[in-house]
Protein backbone atom coordinates (compact mmCIF):
# COMPACT_ATOMS: atom_id res chain seq x y z
CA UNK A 1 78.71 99.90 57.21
CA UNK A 2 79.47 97.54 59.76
CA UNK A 3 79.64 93.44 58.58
CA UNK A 4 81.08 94.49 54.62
CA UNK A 5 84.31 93.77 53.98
CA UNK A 6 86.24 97.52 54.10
CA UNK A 7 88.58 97.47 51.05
CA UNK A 8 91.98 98.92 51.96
CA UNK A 9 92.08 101.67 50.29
CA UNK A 10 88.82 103.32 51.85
CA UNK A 11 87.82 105.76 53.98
CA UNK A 12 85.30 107.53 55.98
CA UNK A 13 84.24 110.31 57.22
CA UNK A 14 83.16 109.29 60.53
CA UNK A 15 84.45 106.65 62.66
CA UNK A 16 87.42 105.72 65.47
CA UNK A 17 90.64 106.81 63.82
CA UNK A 18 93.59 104.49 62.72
CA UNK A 19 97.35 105.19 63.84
CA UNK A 20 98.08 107.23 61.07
CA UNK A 21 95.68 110.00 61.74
CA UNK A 22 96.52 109.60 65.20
CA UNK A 23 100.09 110.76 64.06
CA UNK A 24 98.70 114.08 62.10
CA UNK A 25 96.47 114.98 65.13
CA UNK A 26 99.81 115.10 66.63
CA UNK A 27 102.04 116.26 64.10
CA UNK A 28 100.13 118.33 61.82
CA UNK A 29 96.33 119.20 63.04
CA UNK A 30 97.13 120.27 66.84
CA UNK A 31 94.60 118.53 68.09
CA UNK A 32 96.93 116.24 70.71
CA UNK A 33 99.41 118.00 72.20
CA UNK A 34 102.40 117.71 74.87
CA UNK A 35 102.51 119.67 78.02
CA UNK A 36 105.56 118.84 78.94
CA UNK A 37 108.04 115.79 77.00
CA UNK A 38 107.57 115.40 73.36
CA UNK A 39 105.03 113.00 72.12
CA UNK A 40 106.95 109.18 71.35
CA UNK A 41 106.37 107.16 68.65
CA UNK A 42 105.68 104.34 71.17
CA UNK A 43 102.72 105.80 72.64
CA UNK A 44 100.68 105.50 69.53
CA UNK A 45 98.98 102.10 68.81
CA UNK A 46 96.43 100.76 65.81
CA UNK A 47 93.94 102.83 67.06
CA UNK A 48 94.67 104.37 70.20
CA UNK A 49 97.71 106.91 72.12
CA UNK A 50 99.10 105.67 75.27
CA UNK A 51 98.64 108.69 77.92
CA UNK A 52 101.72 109.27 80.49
CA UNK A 53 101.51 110.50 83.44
CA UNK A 54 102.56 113.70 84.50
CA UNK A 55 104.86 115.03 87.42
CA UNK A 56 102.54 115.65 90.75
CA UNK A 57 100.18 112.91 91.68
CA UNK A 58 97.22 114.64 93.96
CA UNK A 59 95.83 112.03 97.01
CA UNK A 60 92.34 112.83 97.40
CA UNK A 61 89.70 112.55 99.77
CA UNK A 62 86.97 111.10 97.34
CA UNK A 63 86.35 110.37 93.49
CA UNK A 64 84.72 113.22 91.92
CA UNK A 65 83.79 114.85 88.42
CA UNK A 66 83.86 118.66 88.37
CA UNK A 67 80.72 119.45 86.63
CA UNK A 68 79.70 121.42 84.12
CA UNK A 69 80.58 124.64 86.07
CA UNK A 70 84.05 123.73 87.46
CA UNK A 71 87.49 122.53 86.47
CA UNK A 72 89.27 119.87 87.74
CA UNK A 73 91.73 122.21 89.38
CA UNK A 74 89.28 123.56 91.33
CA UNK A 75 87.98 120.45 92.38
CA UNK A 76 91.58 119.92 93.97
CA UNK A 77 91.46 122.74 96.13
CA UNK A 78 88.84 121.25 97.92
CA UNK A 79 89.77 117.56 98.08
CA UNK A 80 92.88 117.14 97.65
CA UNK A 81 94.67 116.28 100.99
CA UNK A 82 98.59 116.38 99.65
CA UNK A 83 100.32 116.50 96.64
CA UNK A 84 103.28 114.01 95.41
CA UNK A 85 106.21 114.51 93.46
CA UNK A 86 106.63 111.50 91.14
CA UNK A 87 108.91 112.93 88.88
CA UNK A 88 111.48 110.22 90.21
CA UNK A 89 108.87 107.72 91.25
CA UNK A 90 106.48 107.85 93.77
CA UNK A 91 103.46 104.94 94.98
CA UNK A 92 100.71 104.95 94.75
CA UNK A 93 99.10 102.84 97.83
CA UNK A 94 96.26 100.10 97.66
CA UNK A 95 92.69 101.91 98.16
CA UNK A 96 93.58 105.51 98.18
CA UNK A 97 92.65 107.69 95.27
CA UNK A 98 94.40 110.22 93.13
CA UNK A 99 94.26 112.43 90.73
CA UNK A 100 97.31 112.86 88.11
CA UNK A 101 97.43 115.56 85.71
CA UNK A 102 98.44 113.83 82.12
CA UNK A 103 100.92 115.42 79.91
CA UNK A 104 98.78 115.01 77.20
CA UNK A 105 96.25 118.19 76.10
CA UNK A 106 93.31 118.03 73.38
CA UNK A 107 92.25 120.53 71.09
CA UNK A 108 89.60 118.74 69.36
CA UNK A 109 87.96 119.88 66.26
CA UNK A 110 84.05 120.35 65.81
CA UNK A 111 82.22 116.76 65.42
CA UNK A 112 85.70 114.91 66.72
CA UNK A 113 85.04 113.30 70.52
CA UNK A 114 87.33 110.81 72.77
CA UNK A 115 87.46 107.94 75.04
CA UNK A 116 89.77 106.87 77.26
CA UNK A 117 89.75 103.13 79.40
CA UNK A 118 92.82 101.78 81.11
CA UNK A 119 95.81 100.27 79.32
CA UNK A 120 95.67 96.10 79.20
CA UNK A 121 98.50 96.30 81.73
CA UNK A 122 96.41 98.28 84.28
CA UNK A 123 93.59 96.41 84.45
CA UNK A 124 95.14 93.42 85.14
CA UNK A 125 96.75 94.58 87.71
CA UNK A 126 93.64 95.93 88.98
CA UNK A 127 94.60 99.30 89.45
CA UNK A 128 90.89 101.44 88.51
CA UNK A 129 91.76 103.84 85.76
CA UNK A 130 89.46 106.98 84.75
CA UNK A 131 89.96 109.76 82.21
CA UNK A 132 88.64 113.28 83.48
CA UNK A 133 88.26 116.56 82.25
CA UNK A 134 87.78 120.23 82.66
CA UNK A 135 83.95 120.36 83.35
CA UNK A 136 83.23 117.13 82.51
CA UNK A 137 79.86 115.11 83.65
CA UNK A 138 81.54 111.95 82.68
CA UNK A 139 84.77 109.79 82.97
CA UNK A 140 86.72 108.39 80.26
CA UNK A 141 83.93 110.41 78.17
CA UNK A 142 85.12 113.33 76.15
CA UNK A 143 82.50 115.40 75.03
CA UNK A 144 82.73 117.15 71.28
CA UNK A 145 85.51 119.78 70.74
CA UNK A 146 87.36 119.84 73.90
CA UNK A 147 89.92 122.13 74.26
CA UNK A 148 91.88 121.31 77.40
CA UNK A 149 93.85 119.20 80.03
CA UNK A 150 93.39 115.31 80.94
CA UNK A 151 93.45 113.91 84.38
CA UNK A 152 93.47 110.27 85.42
CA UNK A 153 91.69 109.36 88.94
CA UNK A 154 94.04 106.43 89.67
CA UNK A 155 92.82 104.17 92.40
CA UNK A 156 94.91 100.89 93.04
CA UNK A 157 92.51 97.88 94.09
CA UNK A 158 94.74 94.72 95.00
CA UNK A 159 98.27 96.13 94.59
CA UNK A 160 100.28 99.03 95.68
CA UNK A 161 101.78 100.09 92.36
CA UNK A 162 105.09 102.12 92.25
CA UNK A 163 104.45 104.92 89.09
CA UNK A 164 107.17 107.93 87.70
CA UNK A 165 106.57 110.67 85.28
CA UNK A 166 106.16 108.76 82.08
CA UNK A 167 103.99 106.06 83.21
CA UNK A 168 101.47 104.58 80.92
CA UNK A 169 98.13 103.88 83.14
CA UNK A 170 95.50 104.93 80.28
CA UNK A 171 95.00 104.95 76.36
CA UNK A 172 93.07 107.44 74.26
CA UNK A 173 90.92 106.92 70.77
CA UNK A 174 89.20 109.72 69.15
CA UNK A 175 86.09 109.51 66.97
CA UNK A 176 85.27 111.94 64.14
CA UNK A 177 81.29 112.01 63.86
CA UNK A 178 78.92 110.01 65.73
CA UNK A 179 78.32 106.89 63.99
CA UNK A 180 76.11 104.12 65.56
CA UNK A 181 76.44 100.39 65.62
CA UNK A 182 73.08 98.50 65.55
CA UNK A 183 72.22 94.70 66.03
CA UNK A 184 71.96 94.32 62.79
CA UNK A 185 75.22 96.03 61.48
CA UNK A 186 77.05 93.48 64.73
CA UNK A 187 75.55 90.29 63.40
CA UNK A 188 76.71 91.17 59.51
CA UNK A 189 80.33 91.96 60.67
CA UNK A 190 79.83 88.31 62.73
CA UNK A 191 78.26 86.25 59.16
CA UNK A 192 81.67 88.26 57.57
CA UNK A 193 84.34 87.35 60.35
CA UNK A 194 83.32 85.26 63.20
CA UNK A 195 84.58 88.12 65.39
CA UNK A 196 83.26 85.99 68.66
CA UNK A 197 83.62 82.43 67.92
CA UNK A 198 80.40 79.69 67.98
CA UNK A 199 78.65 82.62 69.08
CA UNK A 200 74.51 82.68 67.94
CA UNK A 201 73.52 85.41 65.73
CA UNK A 202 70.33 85.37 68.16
CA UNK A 203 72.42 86.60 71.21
CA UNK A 204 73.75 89.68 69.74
CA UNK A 205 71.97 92.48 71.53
CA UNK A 206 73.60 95.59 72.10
CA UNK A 207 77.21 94.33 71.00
CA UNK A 208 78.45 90.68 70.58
CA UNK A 209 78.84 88.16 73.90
CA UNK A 210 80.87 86.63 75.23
CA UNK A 211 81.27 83.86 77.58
CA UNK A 212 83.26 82.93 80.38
CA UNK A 213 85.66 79.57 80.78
CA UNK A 214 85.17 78.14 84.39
CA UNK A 215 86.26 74.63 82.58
CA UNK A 216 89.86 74.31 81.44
CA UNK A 217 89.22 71.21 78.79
CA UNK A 218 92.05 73.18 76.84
CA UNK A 219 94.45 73.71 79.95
CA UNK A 220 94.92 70.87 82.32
CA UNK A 221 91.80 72.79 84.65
CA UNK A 222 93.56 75.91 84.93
CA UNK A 223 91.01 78.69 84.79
CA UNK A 224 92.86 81.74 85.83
CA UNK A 225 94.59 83.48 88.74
CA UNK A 226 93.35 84.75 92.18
CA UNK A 227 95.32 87.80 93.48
CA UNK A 228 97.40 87.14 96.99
CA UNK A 229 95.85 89.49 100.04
CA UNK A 230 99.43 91.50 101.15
CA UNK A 231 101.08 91.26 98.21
CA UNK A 232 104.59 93.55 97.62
CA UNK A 233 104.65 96.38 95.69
CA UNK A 234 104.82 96.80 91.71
CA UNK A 235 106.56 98.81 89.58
CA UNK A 236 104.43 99.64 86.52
CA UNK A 237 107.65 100.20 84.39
CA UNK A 238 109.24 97.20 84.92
CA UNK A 239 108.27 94.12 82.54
CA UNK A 240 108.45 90.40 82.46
CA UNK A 241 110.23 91.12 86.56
CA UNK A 242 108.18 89.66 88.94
CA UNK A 243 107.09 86.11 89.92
CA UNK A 244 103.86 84.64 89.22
CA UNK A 245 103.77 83.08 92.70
CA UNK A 246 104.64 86.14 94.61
CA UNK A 247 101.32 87.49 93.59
CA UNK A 248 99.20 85.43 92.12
CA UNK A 249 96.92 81.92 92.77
CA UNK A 250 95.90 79.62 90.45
CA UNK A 251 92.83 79.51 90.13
CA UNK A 252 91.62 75.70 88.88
CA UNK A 253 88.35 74.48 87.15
CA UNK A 254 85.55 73.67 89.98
CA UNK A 255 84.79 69.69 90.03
CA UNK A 256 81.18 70.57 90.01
CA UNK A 257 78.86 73.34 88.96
CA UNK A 258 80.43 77.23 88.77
CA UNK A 259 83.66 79.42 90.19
CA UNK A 260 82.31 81.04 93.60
CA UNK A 261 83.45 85.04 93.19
CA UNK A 262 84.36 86.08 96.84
CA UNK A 263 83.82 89.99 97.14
CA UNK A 264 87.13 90.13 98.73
CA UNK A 265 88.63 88.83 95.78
CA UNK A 266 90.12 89.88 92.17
CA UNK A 267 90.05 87.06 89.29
CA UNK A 268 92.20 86.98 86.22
CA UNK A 269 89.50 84.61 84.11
CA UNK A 270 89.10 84.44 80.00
CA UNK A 271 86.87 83.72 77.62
CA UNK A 272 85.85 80.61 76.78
CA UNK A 273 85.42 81.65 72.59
CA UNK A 274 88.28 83.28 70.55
CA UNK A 275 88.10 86.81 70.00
CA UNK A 276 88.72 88.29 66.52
CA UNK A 277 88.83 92.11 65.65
CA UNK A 278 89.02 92.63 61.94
CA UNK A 279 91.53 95.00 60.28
CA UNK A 280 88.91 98.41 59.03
CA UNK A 281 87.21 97.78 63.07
CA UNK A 282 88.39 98.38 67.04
CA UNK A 283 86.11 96.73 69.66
CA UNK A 284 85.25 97.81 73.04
CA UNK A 285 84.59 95.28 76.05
CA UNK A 286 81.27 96.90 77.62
CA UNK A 287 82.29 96.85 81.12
CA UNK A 288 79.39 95.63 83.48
CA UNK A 289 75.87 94.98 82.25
CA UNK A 290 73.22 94.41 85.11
CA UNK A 291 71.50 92.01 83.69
CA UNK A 292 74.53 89.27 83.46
CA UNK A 293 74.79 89.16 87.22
CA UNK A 294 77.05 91.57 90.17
CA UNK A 295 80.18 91.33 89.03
CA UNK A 296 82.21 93.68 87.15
CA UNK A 297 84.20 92.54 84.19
CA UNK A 298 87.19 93.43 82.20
CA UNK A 299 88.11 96.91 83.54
CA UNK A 300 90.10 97.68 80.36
CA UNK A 301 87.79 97.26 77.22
CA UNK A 302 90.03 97.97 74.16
CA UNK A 303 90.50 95.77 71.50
CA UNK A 304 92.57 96.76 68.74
CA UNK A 305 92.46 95.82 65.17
CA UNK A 306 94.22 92.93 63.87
CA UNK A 307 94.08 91.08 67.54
CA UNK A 308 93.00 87.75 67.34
CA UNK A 309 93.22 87.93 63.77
CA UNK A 310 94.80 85.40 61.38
CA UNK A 311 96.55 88.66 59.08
CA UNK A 312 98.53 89.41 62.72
CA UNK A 313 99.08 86.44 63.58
CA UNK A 314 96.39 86.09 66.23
CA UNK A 315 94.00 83.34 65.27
CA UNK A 316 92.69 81.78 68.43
CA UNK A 317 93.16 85.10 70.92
CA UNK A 318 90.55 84.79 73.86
CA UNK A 319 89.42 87.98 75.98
CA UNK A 320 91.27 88.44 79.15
CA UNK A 321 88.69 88.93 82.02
CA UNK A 322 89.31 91.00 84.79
CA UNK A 323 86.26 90.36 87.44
CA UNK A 324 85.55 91.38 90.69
CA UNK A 325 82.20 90.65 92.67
CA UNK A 326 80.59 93.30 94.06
CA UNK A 327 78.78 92.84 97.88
CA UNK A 328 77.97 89.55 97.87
CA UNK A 329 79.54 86.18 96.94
CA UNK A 330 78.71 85.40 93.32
CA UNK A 331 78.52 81.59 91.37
CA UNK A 332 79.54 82.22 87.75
CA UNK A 333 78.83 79.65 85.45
CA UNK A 334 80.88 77.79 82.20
CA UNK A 335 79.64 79.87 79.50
CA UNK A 336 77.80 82.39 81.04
CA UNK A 337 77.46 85.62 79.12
CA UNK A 338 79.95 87.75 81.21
CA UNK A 339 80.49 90.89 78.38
CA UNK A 340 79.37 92.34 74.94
CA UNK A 341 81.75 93.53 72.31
CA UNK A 342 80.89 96.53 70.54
CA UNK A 343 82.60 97.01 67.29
CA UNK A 344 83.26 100.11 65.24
CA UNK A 345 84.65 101.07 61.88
CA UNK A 346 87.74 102.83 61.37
CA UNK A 347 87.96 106.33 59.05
CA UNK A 348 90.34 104.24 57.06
CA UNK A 349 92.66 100.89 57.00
CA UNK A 350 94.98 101.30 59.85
CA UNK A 351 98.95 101.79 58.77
CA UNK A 352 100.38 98.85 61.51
CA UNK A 353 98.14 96.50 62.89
CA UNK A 354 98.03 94.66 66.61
CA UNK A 355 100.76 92.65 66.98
CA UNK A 356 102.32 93.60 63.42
CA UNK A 357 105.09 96.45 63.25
CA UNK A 358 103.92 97.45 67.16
CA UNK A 359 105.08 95.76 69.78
CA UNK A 360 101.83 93.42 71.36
CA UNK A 361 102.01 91.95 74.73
CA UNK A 362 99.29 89.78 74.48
CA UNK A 363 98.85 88.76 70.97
CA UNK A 364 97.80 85.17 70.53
CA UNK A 365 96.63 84.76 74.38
CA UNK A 366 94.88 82.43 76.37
CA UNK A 367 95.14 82.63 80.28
CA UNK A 368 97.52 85.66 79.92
CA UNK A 369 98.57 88.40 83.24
CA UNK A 370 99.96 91.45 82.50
CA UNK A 371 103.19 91.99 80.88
CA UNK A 372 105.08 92.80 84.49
CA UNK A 373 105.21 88.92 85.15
CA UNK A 374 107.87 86.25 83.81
CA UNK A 375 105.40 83.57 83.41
CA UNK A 376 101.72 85.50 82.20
CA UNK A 377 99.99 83.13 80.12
CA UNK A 378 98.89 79.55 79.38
């Protein structure tokens, strides 16, 4: 359950599955499988596999889901307006949508189901990230025993983004079983591990909050970034390359009540608690909750065990926020409840945790932008 302390040596029958099974589904079971290039040992994190893009990236008129009675392919011959070669590199321009076949295929077994969400990297970048499939009445949703091809709609909000066969956009977990998380089983694992620190028992509903830091006591009244309108263009591949100041704002700590969100705007904010995922557990960010206010937040919701965790060297990790007001312009206040973190156990002890034995980009953040800048965090 939830909240107990997971010896090492256990395991499970249901729940999200660690690295090491990741590697059989691969190796072994047949249950992930390459299209096209040979899986790499890179793509496969604590509890997740980086996705790459394919070869042809499909511009399309509108978003859509196919449905229960049609594939995605189909759905292309109706809406797609052209296709583009990216074997070589190709962009992907600021508010147009597409639809990129992955080279990764699932053949899942009876009771096993899937998520995807964006990679860390893309949301930060703001570039919305969905997982589709064959019939499917849901994104990033994959329903129980899917045999069959992934798609990412790939929709670049604030930046045109320059992308190549290979790319990394998306991540991938798979769940054996359906196990549910309760109230109760969240505010055990908090008592255990203080996943969300100085957080009240009381306020966990649905996942644990957490909060927002419009004050910057810990960093000289920096708060976060504010994209540049016009920016140049970004290659995804390319890390630690690009200036801060070519793209980005700061953003500093308002001398009096809350951070004004402008619609027109996208905010790289954090949260004002450390965030701690223990070792047996990954976390989810839920994305937007209606009751917190119109603004979306944190587009990628991952959290993988170990981060923010003292065995990984990640004691005192806060939540990067990626927000965006929607319509209107929106006052968001110091400690406002901006998210909930929904935590799950693992079928067993992962092999390598986050930011121990695979390589972690954001491991012991605070104010941190994604990994394509040379100056990202604070």
């Amino acid at each position: 359950m939830p909240g107990k302390s997971v010896p090492k040596s256990a395991s499970f029958a249901t729940g999200i599955l660690p690295v090491q099974a990741l590697e059989l589904c691969v190796r072994q079971g047949g249950e992930i499988v390459s299209l096209e290039d040979p899986i790499r040992d890179d793509q496969f994190q604590p509890a997740s596999l980086d996705l790459r893009l394919g070869s042809v990236a499909y511009r399309v008129r509108a978003s859509f889901l196919p449905g229960r009675n049609a594939t995605v392919r189909q759905k292309l011959d109706d809406l797609a307006m052209h296709a583009m070669d990216i074997t070589g590199g190709g962009v992907l321009e600021r508010g147009c949508v597409y639809i990129i076949p992955l080279q990764e295929s699932l053949a899942l077994k009876r009771r096993t189901s899937a998520r995807g969400n964006p990679k860390s990297s893309t949301g930060r970048l703001d570039i919305f990230t969905r997982l589709i499939t064959d019939h499917g009445t849901e994104f990033d949703s994959i329903r129980e025993g899917y045999k069959g091809p992934l798609y990412a709609e790939v929709s670049p909000r604030t930046f045109s983004v320059l992308v190549r066969k290979g790319s990394r956009l998306s991540q991938l977990r798979i769940r054996r079983g359906n196990p549910q998380a309760t109230d109760g089983s969240m505010r055990r694992l908090q008592q255990e591990h203080q996943v969300v620190e100085a957080i009240s028992e009381a306020d966990i509903r649905d996942g644990v909050p957490v909060t927002v830091d419009v004050a910057g006591a810990k960093t000289g009244g920096l708060i976060g970034y504010r994209a540049k309108a016009h920016a140049g263009l970004i290659d995804i591949d390319r890390v630690r390359h690009y200036e801060v100041a070519d793209f980005w704002e700061p953003v500093m700590a308002p001398k009096r009540g809350g951070l004004v969100l402008d619609p027109a705007d996208f905010y790289i904010l954090a949260s004002r608690e450390a965030v701690r995922v223990p070792p047996a557990y990954a976390a989810e960010m839920i994305a937007y909750d209606t009751l917190v206010g119109e603004f979306r937040v944190h587009y990628a919701g991952f959290f993988d065990p170990g981060f923010g965790h003292a065995s990984s060297a990640g004691d005192g990790s806060r939540a990067v926020l990626e927000v965006r007001s929607y319509e209107v312009p929106f006052v968001i206040e110091h400690g406002q409840i901006v998210g909930r973190l929904s935590y799950e156990r693992l079928t067993a002890m992962p092999s390598r945790l986050y930011g121990v034995g695979i390589k972690s980009n954001y491991q012991g953040q605070g104010i941190a932008l994604s990994k394509h800048f040379r100056v990202s965090s604070t």
